[in-house]
Structures are given as C-alpha cells and as structure tokens.
PDB file of N, CA and C in Angstrom:
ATOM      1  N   UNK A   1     -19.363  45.354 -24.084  1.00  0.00           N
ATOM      2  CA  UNK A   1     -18.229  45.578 -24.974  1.00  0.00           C
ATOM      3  C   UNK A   1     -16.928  45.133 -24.309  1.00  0.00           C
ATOM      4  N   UNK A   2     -16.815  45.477 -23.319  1.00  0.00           N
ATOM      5  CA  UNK A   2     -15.618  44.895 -22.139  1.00  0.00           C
ATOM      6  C   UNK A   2     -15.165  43.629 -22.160  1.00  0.00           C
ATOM      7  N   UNK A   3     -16.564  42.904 -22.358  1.00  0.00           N
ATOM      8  CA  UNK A   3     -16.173  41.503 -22.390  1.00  0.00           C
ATOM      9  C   UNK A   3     -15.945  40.721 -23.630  1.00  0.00           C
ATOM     10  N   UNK A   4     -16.280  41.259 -24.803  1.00  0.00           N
ATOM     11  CA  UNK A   4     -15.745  40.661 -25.915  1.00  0.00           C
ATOM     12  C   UNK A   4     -14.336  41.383 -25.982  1.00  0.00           C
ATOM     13  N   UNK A   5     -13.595  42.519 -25.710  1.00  0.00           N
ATOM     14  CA  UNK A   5     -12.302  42.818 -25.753  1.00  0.00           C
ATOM     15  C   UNK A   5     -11.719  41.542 -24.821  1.00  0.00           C
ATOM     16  N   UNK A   6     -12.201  41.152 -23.665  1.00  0.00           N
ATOM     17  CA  UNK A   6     -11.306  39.730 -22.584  1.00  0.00           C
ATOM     18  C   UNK A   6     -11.455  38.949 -23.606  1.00  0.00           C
ATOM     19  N   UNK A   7     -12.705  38.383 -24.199  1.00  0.00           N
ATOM     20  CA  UNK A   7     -12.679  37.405 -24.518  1.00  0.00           C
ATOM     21  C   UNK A   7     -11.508  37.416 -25.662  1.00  0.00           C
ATOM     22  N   UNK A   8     -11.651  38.010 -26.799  1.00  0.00           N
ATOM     23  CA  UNK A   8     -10.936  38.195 -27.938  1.00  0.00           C
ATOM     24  C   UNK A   8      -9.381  38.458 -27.225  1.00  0.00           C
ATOM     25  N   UNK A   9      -8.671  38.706 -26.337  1.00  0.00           N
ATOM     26  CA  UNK A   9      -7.558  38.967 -25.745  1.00  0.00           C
ATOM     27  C   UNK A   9      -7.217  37.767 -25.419  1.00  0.00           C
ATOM     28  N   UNK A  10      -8.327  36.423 -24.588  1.00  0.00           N
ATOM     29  CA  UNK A  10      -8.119  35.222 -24.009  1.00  0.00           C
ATOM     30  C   UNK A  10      -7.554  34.590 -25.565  1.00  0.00           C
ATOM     31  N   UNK A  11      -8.464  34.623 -26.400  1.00  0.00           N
ATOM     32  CA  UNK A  11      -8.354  33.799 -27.696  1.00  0.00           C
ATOM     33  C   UNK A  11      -6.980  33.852 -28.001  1.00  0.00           C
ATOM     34  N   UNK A  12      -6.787  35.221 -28.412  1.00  0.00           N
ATOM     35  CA  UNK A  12      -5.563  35.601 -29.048  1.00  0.00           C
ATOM     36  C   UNK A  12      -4.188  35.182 -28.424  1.00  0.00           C
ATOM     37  N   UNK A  13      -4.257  35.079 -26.805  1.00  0.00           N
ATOM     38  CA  UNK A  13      -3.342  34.455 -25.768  1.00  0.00           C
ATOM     39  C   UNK A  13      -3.309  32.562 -25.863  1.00  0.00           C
ATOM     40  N   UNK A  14      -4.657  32.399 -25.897  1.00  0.00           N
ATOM     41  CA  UNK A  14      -4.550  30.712 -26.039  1.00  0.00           C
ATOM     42  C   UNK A  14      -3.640  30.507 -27.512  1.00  0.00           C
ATOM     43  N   UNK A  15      -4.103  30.900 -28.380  1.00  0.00           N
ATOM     44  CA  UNK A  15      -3.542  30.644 -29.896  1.00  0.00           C
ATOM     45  C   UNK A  15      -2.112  31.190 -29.956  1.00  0.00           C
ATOM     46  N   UNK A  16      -1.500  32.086 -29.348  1.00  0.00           N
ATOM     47  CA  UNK A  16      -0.139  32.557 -29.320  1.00  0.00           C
ATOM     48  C   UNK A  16       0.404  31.670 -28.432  1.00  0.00           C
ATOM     49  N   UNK A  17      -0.130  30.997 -27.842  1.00  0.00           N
ATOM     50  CA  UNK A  17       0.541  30.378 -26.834  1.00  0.00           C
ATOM     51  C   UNK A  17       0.495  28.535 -27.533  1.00  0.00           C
ATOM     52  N   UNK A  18      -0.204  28.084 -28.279  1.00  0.00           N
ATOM     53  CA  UNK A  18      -0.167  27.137 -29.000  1.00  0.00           C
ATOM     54  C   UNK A  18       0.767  27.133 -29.670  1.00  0.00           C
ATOM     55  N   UNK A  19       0.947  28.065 -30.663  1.00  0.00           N
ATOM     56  CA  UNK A  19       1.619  28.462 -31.930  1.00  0.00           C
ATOM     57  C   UNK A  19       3.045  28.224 -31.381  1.00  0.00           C
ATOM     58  N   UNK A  20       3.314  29.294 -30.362  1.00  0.00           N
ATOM     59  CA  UNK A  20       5.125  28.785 -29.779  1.00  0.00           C
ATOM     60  C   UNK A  20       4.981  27.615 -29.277  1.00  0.00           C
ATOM     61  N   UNK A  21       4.072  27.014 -28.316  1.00  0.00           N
ATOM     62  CA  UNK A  21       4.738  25.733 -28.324  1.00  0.00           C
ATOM     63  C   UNK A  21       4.504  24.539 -29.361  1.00  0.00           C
ATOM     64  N   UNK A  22       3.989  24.948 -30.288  1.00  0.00           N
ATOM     65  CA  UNK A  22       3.977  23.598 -31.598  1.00  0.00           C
ATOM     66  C   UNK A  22       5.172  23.874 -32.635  1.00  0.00           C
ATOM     67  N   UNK A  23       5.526  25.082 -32.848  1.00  0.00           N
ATOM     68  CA  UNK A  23       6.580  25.597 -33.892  1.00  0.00           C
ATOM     69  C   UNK A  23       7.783  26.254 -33.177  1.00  0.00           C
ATOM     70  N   UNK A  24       8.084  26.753 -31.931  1.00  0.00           N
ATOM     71  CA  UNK A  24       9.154  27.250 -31.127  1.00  0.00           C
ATOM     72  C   UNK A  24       9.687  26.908 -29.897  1.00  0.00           C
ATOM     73  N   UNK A  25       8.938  25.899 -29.481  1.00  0.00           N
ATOM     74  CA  UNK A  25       9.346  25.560 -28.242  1.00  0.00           C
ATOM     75  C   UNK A  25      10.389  24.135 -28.754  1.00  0.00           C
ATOM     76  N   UNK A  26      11.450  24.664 -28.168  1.00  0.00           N
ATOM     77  CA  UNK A  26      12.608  23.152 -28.016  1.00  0.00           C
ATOM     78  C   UNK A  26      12.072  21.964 -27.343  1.00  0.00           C
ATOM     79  N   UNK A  27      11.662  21.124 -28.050  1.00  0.00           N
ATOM     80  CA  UNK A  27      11.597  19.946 -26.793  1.00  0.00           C
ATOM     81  C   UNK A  27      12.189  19.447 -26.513  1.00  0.00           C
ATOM     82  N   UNK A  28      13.233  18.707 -27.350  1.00  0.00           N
ATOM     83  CA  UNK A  28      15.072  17.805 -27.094  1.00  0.00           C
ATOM     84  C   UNK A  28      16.298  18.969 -27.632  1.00  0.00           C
ATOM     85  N   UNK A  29      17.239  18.519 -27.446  1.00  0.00           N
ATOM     86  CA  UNK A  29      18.211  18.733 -27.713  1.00  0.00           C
ATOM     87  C   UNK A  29      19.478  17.652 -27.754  1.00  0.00           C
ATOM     88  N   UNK A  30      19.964  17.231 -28.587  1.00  0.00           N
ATOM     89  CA  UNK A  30      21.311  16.136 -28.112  1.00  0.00           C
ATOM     90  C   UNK A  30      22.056  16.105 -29.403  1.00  0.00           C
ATOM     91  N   UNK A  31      23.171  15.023 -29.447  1.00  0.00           N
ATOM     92  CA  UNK A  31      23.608  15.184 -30.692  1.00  0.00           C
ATOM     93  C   UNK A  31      23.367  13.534 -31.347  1.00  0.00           C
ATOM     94  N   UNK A  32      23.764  13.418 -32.547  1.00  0.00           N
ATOM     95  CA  UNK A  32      23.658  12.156 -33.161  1.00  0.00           C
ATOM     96  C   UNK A  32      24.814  11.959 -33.943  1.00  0.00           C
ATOM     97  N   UNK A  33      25.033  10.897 -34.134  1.00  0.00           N
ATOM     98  CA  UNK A  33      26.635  10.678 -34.942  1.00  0.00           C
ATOM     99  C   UNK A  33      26.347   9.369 -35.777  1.00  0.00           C
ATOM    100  N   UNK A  34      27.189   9.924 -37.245  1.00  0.00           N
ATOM    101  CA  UNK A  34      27.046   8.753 -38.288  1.00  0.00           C
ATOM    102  C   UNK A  34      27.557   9.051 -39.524  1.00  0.00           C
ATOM    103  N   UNK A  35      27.310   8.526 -40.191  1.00  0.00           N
ATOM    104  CA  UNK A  35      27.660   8.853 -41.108  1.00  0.00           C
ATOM    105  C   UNK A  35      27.380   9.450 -42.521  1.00  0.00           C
ATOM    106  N   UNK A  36      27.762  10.701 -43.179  1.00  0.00           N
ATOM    107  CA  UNK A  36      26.628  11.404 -43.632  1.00  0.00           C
ATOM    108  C   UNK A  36      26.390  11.050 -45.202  1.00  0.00           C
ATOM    109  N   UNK A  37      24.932  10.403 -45.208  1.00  0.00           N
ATOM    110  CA  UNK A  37      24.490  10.203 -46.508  1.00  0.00           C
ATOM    111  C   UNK A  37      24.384  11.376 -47.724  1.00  0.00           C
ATOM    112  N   UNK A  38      23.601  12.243 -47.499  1.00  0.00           N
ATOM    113  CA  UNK A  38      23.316  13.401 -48.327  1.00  0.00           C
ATOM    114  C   UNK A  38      23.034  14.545 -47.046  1.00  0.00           C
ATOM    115  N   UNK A  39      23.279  15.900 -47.949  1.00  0.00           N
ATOM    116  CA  UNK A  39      22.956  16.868 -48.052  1.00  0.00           C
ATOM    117  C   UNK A  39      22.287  17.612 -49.241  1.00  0.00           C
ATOM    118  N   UNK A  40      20.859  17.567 -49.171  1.00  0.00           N
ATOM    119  CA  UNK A  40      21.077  18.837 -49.935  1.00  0.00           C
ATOM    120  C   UNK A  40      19.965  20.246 -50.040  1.00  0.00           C
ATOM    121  N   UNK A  41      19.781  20.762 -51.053  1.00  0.00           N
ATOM    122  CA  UNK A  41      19.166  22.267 -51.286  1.00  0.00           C
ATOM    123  C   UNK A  41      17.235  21.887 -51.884  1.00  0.00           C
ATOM    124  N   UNK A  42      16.869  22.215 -51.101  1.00  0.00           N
ATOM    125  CA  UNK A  42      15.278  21.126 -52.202  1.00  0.00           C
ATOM    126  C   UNK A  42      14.190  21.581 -51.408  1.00  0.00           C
ATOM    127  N   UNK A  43      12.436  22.158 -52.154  1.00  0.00           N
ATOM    128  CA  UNK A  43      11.879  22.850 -51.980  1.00  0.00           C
ATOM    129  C   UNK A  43      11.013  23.292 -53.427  1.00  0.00           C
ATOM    130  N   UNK A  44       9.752  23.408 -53.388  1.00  0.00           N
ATOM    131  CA  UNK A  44       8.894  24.627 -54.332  1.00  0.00           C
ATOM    132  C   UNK A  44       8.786  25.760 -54.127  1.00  0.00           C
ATOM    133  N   UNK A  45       8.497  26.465 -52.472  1.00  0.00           N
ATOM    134  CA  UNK A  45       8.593  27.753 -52.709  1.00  0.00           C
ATOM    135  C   UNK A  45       9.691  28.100 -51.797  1.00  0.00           C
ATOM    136  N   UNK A  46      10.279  26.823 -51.017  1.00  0.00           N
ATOM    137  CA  UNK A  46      10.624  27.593 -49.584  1.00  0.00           C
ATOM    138  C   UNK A  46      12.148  26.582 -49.741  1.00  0.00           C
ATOM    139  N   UNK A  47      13.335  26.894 -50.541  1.00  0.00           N
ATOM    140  CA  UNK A  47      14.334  26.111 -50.763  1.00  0.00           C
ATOM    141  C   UNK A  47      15.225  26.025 -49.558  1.00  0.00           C
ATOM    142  N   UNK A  48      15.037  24.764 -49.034  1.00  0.00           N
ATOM    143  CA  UNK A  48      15.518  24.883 -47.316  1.00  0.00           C
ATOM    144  C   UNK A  48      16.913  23.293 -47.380  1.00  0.00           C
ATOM    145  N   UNK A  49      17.835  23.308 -46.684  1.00  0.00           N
ATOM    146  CA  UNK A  49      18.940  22.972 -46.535  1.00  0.00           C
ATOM    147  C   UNK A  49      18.168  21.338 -45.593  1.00  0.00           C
ATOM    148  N   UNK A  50      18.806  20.004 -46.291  1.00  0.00           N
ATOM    149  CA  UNK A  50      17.935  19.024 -45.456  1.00  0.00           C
ATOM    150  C   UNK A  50      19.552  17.778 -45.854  1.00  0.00           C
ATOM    151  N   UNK A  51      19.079  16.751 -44.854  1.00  0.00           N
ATOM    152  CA  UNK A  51      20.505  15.656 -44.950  1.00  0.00           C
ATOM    153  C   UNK A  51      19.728  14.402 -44.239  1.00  0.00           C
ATOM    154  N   UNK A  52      20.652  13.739 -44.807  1.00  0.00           N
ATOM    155  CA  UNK A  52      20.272  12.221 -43.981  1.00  0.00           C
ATOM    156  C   UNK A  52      21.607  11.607 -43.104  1.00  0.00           C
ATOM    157  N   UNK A  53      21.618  11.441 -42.145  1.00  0.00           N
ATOM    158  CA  UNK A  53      22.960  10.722 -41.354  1.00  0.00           C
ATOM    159  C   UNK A  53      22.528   8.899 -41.211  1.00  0.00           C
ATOM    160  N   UNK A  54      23.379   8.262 -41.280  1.00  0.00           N
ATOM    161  CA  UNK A  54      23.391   6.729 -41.298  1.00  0.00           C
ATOM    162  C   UNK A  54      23.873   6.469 -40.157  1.00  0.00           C
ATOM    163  N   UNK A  55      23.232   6.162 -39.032  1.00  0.00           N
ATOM    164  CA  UNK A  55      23.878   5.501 -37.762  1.00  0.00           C
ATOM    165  C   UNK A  55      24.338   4.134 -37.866  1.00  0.00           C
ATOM    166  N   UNK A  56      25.966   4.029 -37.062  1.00  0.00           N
ATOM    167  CA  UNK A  56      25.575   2.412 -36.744  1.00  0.00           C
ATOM    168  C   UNK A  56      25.629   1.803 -36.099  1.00  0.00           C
ATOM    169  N   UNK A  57      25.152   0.806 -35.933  1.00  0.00           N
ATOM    170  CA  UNK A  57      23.965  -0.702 -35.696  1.00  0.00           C
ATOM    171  C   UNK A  57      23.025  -0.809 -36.880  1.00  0.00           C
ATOM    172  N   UNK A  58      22.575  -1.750 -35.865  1.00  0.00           N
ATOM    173  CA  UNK A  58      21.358  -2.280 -36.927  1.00  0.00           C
ATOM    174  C   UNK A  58      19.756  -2.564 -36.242  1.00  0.00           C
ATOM    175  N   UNK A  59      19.088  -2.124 -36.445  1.00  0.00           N
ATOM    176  CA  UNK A  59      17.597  -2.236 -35.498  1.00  0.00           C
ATOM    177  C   UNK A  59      16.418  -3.459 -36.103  1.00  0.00           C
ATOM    178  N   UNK A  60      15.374  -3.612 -35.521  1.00  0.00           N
ATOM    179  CA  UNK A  60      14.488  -4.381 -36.270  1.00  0.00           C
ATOM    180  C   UNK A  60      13.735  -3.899 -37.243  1.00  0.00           C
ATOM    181  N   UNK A  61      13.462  -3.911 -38.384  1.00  0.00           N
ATOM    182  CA  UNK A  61      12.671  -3.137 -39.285  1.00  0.00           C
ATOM    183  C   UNK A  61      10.761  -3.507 -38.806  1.00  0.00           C
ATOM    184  N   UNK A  62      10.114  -2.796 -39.877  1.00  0.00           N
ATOM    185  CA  UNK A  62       8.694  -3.147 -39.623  1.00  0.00           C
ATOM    186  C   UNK A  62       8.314  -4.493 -40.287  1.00  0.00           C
ATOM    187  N   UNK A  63       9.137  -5.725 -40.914  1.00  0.00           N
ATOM    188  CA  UNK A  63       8.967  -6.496 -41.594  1.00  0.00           C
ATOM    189  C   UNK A  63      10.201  -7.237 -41.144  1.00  0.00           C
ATOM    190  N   UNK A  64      10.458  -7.437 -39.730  1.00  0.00           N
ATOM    191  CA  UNK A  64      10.978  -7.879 -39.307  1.00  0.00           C
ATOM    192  C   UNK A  64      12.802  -8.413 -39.748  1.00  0.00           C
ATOM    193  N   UNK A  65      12.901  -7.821 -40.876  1.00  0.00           N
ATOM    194  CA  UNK A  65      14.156  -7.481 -41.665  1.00  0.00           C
ATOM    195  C   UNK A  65      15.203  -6.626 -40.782  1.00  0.00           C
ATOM    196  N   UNK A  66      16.391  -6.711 -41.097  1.00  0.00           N
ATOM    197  CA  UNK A  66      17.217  -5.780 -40.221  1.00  0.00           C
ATOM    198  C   UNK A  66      17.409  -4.315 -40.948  1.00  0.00           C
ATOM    199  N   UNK A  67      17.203  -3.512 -40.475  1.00  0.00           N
ATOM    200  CA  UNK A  67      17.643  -2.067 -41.199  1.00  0.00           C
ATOM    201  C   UNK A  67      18.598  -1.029 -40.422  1.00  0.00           C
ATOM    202  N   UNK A  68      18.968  -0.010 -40.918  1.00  0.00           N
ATOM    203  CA  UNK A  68      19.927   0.626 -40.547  1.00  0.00           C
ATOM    204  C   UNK A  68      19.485   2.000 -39.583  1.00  0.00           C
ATOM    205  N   UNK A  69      19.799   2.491 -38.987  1.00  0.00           N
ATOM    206  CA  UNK A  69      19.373   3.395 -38.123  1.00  0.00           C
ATOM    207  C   UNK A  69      19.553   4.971 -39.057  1.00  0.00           C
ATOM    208  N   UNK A  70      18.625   5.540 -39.652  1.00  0.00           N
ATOM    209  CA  UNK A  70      18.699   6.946 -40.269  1.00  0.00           C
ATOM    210  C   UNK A  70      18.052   7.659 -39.424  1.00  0.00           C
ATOM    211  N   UNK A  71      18.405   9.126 -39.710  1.00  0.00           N
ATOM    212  CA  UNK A  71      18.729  10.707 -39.288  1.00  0.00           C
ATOM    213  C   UNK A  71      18.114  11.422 -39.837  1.00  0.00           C
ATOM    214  N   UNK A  72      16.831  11.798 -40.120  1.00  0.00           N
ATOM    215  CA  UNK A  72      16.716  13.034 -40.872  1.00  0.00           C
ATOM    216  C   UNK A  72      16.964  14.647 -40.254  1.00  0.00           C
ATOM    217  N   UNK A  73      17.289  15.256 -41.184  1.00  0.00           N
ATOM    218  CA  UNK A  73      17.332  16.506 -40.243  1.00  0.00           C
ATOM    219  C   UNK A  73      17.150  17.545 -41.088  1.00  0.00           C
ATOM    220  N   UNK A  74      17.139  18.782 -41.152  1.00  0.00           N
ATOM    221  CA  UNK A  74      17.266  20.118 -41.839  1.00  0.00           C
ATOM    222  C   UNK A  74      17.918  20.797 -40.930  1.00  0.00           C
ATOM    223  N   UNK A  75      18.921  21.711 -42.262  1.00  0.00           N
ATOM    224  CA  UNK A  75      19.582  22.803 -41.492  1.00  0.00           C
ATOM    225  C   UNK A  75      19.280  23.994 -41.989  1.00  0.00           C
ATOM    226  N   UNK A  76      19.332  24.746 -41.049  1.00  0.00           N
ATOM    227  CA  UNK A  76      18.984  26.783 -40.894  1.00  0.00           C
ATOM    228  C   UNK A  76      19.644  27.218 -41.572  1.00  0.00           C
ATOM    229  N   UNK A  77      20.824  27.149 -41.281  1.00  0.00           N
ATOM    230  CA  UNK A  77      22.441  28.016 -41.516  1.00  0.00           C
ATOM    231  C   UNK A  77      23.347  27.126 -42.362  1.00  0.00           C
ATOM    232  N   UNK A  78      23.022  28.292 -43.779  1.00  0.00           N
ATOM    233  CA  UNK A  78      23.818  27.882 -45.209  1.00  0.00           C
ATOM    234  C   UNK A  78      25.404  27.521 -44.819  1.00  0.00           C
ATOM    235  N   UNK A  79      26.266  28.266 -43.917  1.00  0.00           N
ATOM    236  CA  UNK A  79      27.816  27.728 -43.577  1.00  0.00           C
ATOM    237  C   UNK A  79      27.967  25.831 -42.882  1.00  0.00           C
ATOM    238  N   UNK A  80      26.769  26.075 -42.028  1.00  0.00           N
ATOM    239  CA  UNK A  80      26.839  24.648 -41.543  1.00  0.00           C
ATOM    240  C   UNK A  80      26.677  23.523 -42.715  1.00  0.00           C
ATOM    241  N   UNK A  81      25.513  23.757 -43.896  1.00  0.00           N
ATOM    242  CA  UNK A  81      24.901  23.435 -44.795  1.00  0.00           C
ATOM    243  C   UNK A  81      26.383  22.930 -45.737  1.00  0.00           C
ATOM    244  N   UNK A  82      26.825  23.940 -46.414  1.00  0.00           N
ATOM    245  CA  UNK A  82      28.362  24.117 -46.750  1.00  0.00           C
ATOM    246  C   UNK A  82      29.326  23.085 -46.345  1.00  0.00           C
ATOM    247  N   UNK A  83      29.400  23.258 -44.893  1.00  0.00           N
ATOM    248  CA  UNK A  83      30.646  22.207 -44.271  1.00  0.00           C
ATOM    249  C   UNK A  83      29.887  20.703 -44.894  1.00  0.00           C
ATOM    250  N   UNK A  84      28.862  20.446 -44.512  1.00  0.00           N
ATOM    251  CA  UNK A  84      27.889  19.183 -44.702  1.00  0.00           C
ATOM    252  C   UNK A  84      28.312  18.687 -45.922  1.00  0.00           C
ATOM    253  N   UNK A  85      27.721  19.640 -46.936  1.00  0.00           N
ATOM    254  CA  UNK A  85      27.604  19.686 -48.450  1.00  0.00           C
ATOM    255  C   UNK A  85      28.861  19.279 -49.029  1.00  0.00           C
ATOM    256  N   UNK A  86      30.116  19.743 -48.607  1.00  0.00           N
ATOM    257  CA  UNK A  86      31.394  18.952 -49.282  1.00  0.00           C
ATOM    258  C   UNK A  86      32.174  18.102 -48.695  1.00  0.00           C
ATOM    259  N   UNK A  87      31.586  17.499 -47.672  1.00  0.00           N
ATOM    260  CA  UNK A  87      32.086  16.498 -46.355  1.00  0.00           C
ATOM    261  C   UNK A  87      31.129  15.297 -46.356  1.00  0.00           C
ATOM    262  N   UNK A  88      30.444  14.936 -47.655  1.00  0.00           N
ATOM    263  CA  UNK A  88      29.763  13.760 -48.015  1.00  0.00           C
ATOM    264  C   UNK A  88      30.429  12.980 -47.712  1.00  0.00           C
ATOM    265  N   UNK A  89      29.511  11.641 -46.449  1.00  0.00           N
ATOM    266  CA  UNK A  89      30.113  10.184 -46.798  1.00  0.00           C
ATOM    267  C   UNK A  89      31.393  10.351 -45.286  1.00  0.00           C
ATOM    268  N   UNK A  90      31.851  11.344 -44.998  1.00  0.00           N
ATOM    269  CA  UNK A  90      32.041  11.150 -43.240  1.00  0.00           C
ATOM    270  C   UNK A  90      31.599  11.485 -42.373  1.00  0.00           C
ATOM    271  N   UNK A  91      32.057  10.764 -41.275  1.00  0.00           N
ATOM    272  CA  UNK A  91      31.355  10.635 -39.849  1.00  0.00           C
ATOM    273  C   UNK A  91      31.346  11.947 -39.112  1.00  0.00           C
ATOM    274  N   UNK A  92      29.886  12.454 -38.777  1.00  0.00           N
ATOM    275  CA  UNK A  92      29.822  13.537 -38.194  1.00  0.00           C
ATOM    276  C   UNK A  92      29.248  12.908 -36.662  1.00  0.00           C
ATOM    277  N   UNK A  93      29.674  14.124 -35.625  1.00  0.00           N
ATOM    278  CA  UNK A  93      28.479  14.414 -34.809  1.00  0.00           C
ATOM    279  C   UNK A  93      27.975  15.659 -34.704  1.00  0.00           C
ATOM    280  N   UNK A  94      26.731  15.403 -34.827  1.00  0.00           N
ATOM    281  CA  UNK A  94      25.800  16.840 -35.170  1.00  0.00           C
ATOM    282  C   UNK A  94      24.803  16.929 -33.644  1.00  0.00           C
ATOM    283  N   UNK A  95      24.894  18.464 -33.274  1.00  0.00           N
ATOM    284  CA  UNK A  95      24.312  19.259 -32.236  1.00  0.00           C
ATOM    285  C   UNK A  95      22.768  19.065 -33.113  1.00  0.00           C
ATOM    286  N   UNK A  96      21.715  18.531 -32.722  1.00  0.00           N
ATOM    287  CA  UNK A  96      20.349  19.228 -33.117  1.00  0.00           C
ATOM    288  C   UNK A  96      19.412  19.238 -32.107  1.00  0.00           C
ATOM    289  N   UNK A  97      18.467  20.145 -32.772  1.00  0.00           N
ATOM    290  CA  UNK A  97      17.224  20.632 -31.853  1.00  0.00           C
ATOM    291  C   UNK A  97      15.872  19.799 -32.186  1.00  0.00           C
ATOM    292  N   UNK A  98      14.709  19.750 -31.279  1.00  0.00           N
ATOM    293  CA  UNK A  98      13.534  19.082 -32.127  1.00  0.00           C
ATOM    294  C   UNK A  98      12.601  19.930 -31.278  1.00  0.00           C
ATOM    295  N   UNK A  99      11.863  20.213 -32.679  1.00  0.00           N
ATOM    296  CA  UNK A  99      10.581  21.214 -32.278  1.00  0.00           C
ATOM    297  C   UNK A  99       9.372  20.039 -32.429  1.00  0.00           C
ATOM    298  N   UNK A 100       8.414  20.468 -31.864  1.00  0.00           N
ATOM    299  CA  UNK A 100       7.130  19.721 -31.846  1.00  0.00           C
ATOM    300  C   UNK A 100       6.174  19.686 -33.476  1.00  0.00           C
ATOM    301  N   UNK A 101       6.902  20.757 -33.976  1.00  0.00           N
ATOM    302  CA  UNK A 101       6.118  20.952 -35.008  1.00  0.00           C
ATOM    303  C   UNK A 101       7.122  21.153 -36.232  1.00  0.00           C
ATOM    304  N   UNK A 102       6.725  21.532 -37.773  1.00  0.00           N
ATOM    305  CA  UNK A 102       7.457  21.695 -38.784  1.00  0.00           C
ATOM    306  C   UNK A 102       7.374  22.915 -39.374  1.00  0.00           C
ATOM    307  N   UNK A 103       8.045  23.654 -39.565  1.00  0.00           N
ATOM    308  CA  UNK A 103       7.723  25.039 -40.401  1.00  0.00           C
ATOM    309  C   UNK A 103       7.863  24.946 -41.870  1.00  0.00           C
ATOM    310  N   UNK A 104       7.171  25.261 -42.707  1.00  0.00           N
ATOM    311  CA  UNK A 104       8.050  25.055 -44.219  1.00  0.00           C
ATOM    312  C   UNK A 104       9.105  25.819 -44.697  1.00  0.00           C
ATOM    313  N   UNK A 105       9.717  27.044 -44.011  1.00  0.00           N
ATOM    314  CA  UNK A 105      10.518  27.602 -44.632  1.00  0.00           C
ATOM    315  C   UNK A 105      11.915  27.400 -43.325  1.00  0.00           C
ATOM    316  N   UNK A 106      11.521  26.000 -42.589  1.00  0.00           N
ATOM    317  CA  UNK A 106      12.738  26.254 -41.616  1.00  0.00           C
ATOM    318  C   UNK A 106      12.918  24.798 -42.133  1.00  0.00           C
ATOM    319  N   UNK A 107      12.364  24.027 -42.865  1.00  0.00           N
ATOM    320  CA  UNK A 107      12.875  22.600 -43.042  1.00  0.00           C
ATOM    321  C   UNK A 107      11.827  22.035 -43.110  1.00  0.00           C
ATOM    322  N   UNK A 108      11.913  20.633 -43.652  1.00  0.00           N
ATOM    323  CA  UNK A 108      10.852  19.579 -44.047  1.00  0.00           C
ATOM    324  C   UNK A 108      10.676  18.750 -42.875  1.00  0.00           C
ATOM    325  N   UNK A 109      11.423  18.482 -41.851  1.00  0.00           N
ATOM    326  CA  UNK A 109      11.910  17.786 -40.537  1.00  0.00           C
ATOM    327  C   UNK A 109      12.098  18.603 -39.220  1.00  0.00           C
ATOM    328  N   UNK A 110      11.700  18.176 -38.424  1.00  0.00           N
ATOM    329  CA  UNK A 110      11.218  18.767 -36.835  1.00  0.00           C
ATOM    330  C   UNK A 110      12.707  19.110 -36.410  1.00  0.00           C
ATOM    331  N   UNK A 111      14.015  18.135 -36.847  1.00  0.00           N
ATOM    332  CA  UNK A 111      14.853  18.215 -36.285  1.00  0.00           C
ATOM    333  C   UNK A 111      15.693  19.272 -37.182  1.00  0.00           C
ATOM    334  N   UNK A 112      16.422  19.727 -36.438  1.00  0.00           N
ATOM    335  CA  UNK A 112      17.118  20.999 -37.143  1.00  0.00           C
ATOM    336  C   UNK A 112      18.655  20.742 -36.298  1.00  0.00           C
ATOM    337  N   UNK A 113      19.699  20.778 -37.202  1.00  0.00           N
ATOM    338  CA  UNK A 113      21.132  20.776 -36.761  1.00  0.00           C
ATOM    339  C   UNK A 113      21.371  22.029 -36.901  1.00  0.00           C
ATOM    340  N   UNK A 114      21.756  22.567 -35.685  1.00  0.00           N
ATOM    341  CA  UNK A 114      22.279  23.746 -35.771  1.00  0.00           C
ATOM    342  C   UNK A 114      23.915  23.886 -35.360  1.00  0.00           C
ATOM    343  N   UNK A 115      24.727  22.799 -34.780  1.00  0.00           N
ATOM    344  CA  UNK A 115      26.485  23.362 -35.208  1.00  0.00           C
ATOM    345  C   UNK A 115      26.846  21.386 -35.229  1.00  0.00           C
ATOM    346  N   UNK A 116      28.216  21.452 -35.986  1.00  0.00           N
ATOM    347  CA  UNK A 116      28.628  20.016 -36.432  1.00  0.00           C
ATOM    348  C   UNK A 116      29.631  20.006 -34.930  1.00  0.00           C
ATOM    349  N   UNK A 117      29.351  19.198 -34.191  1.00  0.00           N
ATOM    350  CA  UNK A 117      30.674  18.667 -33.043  1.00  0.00           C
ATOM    351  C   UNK A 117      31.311  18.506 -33.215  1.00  0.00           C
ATOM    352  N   UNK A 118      31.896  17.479 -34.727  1.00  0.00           N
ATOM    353  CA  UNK A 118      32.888  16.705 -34.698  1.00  0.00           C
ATOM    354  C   UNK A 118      32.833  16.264 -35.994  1.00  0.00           C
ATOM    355  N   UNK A 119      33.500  16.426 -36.526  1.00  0.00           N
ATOM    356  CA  UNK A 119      33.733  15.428 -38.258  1.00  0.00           C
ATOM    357  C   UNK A 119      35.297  14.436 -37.746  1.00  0.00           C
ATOM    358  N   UNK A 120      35.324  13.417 -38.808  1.00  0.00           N
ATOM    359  CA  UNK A 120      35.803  12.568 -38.890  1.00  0.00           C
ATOM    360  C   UNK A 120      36.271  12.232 -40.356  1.00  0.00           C
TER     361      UNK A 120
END
C-alpha cells in the first residue's frame, strides 16, 4: 500500500510540475514596439482582450515576397486593454511575457502584454 501512495505522489509531482512549466513558467520577457493595428474583446466562452502590433521593416515572407513584421499578443488587464483600445493606429512599446503554452481564458497567444512603456 506504501508504494502505490509514492507512486501516485511521484505522478501527481511529475504532472504538477509539467503543468507550471507549459502554462506558468515565463520563458522571455522583452518589449516590442510598433505600431498598433487592433485591439480587441473576442472569444465563445472565455472573452479575453487580444491586439496585433505592426513592426517596422520589412522581412522575407514564405513566398519569397516582402512582408511586414506582426505582433500578436493578448492582454490580462482590462485598463491596459482600455489604454490600447482607444490609442488605435499609434506607436507603442509594449512590456510582454511568453509562456510556453496557451491558456484559453488568459488569451489566444503565448504572449501576454502586461504594462505599455511608451505610446507615441
């Protein structure tokens, strides 16, 4: 009996220990700056705060075309969301985080902005 309590304790430790690092563990942190396409509110069950930033340059596309450097991100915090939301179309730099994994009720995107540096 002893040893199915270790074992079932090991399990429960390997899988808790997966779980934070695929959905809680920070792996980057930095900021990005551009210029902000959209913000907005969008979701079926889990209505979560998401934006696109437009960097510039210009990179190689997959079709050897030139394309523009985009940002996806989701944000946590409805005030940050807010500033975003009526500050369409200028240049931010945004603080974000990147998790290894995606949650559905924290955003559609790994990356999460959590404070604006700098508007423009």
């Amino acid at each position: 009996m002893k040893k199915i309590w270790i074992i079932v304790i090991a399990v429960l430790l390997v899988l808790g220990s997966f779980v934070w690092y695929k959905y809680f563990f920070v792996f980057a942190e930095g900021v990005k700056s551009g210029y902000l396409n959209y913000a907005n509110k969008k979701g079926y069950i889990f209505k979560t705060y998401e934006g696109k930033l437009i960097q510039e340059g210009f990179g190689r596309g997959k079709t050897g075309a030139l394309t523009s450097y985009e940002f996806e991100f989701s944000v946590e915090n409805e005030a940050i969301f807010k500033q975003l939301e009526e500050n369409s179309g200028k240049q931010f730099d945004l603080h974000y985080k990147e998790y290894n994994g995606v949650i559905p009720w924290r955003g559609n995107t790994k990356y999460i902005v959590d404070k604006v540096v700098n508007m423009k």
